[in-house]
C-alpha atoms as a PDB file:
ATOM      1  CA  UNK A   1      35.662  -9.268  -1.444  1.00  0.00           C
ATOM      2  CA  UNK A   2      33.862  -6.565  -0.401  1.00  0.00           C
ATOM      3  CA  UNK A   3      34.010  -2.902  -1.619  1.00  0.00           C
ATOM      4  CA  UNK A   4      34.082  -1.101   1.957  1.00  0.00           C
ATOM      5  CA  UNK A   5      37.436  -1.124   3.285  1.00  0.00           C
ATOM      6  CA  UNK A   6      36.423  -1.730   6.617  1.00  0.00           C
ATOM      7  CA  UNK A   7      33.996  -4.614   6.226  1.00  0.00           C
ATOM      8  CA  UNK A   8      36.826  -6.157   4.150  1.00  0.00           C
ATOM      9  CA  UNK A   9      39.673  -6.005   6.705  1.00  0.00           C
ATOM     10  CA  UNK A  10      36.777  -6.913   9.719  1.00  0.00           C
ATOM     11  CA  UNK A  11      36.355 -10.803   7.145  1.00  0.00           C
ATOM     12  CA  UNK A  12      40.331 -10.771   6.566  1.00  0.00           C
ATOM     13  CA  UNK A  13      40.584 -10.483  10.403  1.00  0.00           C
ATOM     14  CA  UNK A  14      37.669 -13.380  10.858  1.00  0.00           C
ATOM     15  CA  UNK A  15      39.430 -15.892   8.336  1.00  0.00           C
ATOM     16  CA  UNK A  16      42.887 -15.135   9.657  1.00  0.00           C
ATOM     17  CA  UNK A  17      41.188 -15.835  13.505  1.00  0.00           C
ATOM     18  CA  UNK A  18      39.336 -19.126  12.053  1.00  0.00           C
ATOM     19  CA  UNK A  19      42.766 -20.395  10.570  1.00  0.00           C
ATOM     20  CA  UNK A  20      44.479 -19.605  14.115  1.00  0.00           C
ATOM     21  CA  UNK A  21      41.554 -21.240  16.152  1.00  0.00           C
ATOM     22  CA  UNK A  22      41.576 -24.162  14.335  1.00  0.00           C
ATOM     23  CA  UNK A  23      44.968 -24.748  14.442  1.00  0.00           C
ATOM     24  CA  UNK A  24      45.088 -24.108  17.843  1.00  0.00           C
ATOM     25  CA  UNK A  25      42.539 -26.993  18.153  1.00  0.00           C
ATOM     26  CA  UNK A  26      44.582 -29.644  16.446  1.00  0.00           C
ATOM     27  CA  UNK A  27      48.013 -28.840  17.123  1.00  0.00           C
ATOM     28  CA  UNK A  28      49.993 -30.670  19.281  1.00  0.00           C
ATOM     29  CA  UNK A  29      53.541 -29.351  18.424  1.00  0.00           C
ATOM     30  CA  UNK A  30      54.263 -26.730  20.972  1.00  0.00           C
ATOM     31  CA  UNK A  31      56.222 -24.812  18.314  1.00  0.00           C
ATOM     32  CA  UNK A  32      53.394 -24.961  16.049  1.00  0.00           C
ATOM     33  CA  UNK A  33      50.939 -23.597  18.674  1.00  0.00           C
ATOM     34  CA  UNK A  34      52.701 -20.549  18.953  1.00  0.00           C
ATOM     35  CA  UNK A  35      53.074 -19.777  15.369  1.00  0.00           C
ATOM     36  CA  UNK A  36      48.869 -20.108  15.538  1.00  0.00           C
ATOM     37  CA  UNK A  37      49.079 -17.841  19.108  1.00  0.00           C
ATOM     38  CA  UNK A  38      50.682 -15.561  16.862  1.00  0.00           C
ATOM     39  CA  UNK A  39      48.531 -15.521  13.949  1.00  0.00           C
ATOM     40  CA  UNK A  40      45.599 -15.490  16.887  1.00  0.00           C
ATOM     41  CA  UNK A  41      47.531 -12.113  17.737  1.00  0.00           C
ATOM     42  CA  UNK A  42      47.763 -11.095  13.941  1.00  0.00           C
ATOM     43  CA  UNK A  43      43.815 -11.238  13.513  1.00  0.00           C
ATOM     44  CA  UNK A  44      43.278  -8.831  16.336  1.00  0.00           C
ATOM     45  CA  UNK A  45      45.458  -6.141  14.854  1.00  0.00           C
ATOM     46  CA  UNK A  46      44.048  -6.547  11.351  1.00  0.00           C
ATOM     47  CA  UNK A  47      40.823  -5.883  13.345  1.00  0.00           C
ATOM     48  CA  UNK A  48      42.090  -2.642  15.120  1.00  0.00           C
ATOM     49  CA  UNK A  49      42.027  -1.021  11.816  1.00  0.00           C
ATOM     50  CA  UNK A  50      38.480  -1.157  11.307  1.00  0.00           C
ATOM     51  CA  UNK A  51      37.449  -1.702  15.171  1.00  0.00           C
ATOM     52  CA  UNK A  52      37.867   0.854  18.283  1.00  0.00           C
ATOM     53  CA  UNK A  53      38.811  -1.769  20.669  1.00  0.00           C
ATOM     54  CA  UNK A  54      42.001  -2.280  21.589  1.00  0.00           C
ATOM     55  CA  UNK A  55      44.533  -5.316  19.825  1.00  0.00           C
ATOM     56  CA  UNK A  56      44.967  -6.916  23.776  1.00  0.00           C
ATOM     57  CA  UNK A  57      41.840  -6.330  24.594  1.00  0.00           C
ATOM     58  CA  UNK A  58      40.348  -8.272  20.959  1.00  0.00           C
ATOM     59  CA  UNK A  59      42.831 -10.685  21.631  1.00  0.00           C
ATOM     60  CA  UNK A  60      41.486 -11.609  24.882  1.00  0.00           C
ATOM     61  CA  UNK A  61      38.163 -12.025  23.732  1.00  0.00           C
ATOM     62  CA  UNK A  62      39.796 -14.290  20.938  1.00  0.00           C
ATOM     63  CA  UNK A  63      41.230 -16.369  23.283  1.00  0.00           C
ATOM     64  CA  UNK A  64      38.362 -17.138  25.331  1.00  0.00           C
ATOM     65  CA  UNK A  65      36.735 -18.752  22.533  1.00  0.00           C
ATOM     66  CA  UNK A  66      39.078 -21.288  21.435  1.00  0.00           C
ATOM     67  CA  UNK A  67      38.505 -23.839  19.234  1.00  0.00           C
ATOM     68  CA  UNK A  68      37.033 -25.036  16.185  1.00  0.00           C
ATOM     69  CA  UNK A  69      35.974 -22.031  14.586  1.00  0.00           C
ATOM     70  CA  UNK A  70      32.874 -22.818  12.150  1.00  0.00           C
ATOM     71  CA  UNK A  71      30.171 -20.642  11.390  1.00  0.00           C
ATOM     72  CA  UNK A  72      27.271 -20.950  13.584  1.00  0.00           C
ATOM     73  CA  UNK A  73      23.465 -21.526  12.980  1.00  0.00           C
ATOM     74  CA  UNK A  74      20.385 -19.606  14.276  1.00  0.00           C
ATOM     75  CA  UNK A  75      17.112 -19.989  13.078  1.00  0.00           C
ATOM     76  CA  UNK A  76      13.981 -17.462  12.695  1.00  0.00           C
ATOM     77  CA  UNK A  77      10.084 -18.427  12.950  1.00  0.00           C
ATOM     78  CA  UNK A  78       8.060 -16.588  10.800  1.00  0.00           C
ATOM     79  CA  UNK A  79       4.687 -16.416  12.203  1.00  0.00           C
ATOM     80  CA  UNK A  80       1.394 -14.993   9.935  1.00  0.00           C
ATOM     81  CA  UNK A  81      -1.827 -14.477  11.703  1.00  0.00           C
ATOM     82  CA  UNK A  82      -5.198 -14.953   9.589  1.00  0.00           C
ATOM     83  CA  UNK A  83      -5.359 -11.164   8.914  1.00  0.00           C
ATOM     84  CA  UNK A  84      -1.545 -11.894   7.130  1.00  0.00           C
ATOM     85  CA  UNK A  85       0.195  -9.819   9.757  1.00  0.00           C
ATOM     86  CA  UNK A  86       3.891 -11.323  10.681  1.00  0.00           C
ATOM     87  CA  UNK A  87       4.317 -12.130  14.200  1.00  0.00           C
ATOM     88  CA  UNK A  88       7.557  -9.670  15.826  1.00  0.00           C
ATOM     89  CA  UNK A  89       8.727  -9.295  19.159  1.00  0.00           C
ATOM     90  CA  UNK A  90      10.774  -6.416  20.596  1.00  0.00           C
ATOM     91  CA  UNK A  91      14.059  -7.349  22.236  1.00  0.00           C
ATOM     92  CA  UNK A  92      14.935  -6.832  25.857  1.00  0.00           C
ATOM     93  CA  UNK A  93      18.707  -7.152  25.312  1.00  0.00           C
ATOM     94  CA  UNK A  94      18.800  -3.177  26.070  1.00  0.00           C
ATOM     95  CA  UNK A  95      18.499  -2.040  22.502  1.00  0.00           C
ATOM     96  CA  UNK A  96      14.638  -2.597  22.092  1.00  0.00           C
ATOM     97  CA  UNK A  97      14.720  -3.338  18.591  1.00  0.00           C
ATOM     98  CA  UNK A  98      12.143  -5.380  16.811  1.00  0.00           C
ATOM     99  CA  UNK A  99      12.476  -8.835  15.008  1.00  0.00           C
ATOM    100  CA  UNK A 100      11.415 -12.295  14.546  1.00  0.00           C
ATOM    101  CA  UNK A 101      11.219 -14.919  16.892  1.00  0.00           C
ATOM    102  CA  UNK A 102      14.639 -16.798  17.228  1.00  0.00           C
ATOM    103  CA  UNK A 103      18.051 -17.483  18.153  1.00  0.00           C
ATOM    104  CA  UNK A 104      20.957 -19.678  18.159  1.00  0.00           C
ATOM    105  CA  UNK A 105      20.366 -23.290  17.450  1.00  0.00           C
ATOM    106  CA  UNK A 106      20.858 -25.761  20.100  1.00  0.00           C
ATOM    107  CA  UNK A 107      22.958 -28.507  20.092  1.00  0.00           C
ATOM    108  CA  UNK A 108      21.399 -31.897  18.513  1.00  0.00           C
ATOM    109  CA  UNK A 109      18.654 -29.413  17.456  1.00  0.00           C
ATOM    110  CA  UNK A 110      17.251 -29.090  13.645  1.00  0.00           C
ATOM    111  CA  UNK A 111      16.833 -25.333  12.534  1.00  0.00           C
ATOM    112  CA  UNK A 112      13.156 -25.716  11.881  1.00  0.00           C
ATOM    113  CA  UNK A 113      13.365 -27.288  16.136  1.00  0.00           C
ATOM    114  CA  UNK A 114      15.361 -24.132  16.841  1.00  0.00           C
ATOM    115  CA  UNK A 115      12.823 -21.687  15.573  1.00  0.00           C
ATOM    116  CA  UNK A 116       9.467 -23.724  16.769  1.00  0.00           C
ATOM    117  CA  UNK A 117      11.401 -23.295  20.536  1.00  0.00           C
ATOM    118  CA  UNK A 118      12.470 -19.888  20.297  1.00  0.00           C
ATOM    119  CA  UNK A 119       8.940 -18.924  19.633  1.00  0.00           C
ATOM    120  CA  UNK A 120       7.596 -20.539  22.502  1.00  0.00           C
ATOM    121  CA  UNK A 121      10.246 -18.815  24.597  1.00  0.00           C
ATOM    122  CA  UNK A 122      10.144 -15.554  23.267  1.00  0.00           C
ATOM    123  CA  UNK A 123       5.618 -15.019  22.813  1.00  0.00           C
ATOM    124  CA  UNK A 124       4.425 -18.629  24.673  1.00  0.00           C
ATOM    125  CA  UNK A 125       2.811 -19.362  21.285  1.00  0.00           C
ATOM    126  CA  UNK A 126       3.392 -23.194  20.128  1.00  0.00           C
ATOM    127  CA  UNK A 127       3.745 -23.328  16.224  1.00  0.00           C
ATOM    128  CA  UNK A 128       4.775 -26.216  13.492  1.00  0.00           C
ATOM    129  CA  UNK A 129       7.110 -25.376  10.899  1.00  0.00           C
ATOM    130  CA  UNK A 130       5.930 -25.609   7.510  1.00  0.00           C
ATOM    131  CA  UNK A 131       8.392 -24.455   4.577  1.00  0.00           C
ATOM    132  CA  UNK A 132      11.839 -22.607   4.291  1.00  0.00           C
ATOM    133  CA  UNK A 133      11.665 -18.945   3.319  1.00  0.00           C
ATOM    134  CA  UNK A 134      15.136 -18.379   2.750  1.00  0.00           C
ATOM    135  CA  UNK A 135      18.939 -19.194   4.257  1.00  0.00           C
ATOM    136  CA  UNK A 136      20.835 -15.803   4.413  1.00  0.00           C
ATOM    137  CA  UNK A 137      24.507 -15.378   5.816  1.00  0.00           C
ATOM    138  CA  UNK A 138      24.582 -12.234   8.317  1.00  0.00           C
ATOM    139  CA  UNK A 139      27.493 -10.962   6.899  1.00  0.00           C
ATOM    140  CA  UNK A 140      25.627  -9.717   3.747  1.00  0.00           C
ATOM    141  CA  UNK A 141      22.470  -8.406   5.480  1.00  0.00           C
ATOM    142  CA  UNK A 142      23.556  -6.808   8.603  1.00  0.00           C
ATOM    143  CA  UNK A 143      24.072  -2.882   8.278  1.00  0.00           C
ATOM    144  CA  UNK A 144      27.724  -3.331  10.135  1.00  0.00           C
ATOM    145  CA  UNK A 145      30.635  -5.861  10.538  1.00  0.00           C
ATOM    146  CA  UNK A 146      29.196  -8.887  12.389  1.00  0.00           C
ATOM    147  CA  UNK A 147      31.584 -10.273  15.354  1.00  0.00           C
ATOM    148  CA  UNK A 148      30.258 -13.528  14.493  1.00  0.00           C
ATOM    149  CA  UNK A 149      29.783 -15.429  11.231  1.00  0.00           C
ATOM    150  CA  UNK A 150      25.878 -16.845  11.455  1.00  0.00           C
ATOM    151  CA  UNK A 151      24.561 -18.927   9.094  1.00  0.00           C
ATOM    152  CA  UNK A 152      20.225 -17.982   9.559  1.00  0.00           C
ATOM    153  CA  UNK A 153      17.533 -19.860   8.200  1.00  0.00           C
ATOM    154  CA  UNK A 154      13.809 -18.508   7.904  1.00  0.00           C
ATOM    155  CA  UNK A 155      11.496 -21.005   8.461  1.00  0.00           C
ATOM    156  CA  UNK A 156       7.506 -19.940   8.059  1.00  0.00           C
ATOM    157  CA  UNK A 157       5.132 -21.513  10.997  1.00  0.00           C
ATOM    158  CA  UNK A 158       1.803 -21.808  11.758  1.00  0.00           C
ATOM    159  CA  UNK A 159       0.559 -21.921  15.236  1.00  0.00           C
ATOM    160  CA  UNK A 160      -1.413 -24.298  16.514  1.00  0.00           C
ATOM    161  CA  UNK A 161      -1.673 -23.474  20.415  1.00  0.00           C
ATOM    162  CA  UNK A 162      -0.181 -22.115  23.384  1.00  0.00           C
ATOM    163  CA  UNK A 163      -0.971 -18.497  25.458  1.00  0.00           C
ATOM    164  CA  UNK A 164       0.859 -15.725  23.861  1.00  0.00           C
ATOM    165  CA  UNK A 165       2.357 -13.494  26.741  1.00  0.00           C
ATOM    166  CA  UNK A 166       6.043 -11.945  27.433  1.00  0.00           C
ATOM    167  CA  UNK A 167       9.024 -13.149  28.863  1.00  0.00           C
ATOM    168  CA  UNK A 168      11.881 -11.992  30.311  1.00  0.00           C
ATOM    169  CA  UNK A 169      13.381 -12.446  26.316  1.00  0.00           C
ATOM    170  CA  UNK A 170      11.317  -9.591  25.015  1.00  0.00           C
ATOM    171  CA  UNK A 171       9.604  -6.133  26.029  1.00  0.00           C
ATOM    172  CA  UNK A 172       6.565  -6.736  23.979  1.00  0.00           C
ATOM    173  CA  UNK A 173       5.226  -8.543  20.971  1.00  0.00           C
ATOM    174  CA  UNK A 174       2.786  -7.969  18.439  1.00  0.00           C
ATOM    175  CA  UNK A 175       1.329  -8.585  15.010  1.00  0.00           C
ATOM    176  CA  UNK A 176       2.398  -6.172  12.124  1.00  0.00           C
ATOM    177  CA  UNK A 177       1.635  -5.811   8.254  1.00  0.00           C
ATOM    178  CA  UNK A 178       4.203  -4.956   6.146  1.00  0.00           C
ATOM    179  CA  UNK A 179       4.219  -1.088   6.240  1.00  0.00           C
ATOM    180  CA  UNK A 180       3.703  -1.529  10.197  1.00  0.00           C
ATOM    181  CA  UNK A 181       6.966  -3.805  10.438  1.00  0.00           C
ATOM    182  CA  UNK A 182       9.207  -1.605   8.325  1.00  0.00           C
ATOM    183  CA  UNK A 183       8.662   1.435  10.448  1.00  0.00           C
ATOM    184  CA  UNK A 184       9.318  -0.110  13.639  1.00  0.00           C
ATOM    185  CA  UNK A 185      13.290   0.416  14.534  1.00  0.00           C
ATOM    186  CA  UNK A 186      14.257  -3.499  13.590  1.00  0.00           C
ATOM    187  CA  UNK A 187      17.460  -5.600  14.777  1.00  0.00           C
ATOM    188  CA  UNK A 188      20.054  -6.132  12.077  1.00  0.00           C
ATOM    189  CA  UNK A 189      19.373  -8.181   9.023  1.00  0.00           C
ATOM    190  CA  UNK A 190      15.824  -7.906   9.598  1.00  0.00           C
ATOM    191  CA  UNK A 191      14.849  -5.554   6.862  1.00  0.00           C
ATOM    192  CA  UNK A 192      15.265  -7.667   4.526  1.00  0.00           C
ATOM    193  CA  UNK A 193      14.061 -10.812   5.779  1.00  0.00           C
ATOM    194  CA  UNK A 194      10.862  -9.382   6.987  1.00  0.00           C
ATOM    195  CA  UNK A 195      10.332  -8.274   3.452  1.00  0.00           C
ATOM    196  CA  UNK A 196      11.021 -11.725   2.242  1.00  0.00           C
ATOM    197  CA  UNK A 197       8.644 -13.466   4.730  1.00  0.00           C
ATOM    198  CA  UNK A 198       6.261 -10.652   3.387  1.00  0.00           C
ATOM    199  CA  UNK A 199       6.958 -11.993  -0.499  1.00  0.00           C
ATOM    200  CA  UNK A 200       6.554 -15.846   0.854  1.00  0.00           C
ATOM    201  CA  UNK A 201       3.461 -14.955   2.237  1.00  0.00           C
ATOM    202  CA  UNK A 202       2.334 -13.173  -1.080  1.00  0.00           C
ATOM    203  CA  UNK A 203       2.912 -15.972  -2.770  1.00  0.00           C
ATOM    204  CA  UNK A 204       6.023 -14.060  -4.808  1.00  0.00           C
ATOM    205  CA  UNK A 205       8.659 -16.855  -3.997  1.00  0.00           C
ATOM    206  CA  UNK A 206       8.804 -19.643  -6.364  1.00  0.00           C
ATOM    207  CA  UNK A 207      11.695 -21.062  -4.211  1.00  0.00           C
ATOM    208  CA  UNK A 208      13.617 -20.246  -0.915  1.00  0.00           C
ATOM    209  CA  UNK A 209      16.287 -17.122  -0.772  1.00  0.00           C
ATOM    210  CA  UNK A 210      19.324 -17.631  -0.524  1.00  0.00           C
ATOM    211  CA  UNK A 211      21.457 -14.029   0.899  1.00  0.00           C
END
C-alpha cells in the first residue's frame, strides 16, 4: 500500500466500492443486498477523508454505476513522424491539456482497434498499429487519486493515410520532440508515457513497460 495517506484511503475506498458493486450484482437475498448497500455507503465515507465531496453526494454517484465493478481499458496511439516527433493533441474537455491520441476501449474492440480509432477521431489521421510500448495502471502514474481504476496500453503506430485536421475532441494537434512535449502542460499520466514512447522510439526498450 501506498505511503500517502490519502491515496491509500482513496484505493481502500475503491476496493471496499468494487466488493459492494459486485455483490450488489449477484445478490439475490434482499438481506444480503443491504448489507452490500451498506458497505456501498461505507466506501463513500472512507472516501470523505481524503475527498471534498460530500458522503451522500459520493454515494449517489456510486450508485449510478452499479454493477460489476472491473477495471476498465483505454488505449493510447503513439504516432512518430519521419523527423521522430510524437504525434499529441490538446484536449477540449475544458482543461486544454496535451496528450496522446486515445480513450476508452469499445466494447468487442482490441486495444491496438481502440487506439487506431481514437486517432482517427481525435487528428483524421488513419494509422496501423505496430508494437506495444508499455501497459501502465493509472493509479501509479497519475499525479492524484484516480476516480476510476484504468488499465492503459501504449501501442506505437504508423500512419498510412487520412487528412489530419481537428475535431470537436481536441483544440489543436501537433508534432513535438521530446523537449517540445515535456514543456507543454500534459494530461495526467502522460509524463511518463511520453517519455517511454520517446525511449521505444530510441530504440532503449528491449521489451514493453509495464507501470
Amino acid at each position: 500500500m501506498t505511503a500517502d495517506p490519502g491515496r491509500a484511503l482513496a484505493e481502500l475506498s475503491a476496493e471496499v466500492r468494487a466488493l459492494a458493486a459486485n455483490g450488489l450484482h449477484f445478490a439475490g437475498d434482499p438481506y444480503d443486498k443491504a448489507r452490500f448497500e451498506r458497505l456501498l455507503e461505507i466506501s463513500a465515507e472512507l472516501l470523505t477523508l481524503a475527498d471534498p465531496r460530500t458522503a451522500a453526494r459520493i454515494t449517489e454517484e456510486y450508485r449510478g454505476a452499479v454493477g460489476l465493478r472491473t477495471p476498465n481499458t483505454a488505449a493510447d496511439a503513439a504516432v512518430f513522424d519521419d523527423r521522430d516527433r510524437l504525434l499529441l493533441v490538446q484536449r477540449a474537455d475544458g482543461s486544454a491539456t496535451w496528450c496522446m491520441p486515445g480513450g476508452i476501449c469499445d466494447v468487442g474492440e482490441s486495444p491496438s482497434e481502440a487506439a487506431v480509432r481514437e486517432c482517427f477521431e481525435e487528428t483524421g489521421l488513419r494509422v496501423e498499429p505496430r508494437a506495444l510500448i508499455g501497459l501502465y495502471d493509472n493509479r501509479l502514474i497519475y499525479d492524484h487519486r484516480p476516480a476510476w481504476h484504468l488499465y492503459i496500453p501504449v501501442v506505437h503506430c504508423e500512419v498510412v493515410g487520412g487528412e489530419p485536421g481537428l475535431t470537436h475532441e481536441t483544440l489543436d494537434f501537433g508534432w513535438f520532440t521530446e523537449a517540445e512535449a515535456t514543456a507543454l502542460p500534459l494530461f495526467r499520466g502522460y509524463p511518463t508515457k511520453i517519455a517511454d514512447a520517446f525511449r521505444f522510439r530510441r530504440g532503449e526498450l528491449a521489451r514493453p513497460v509495464l507501470h
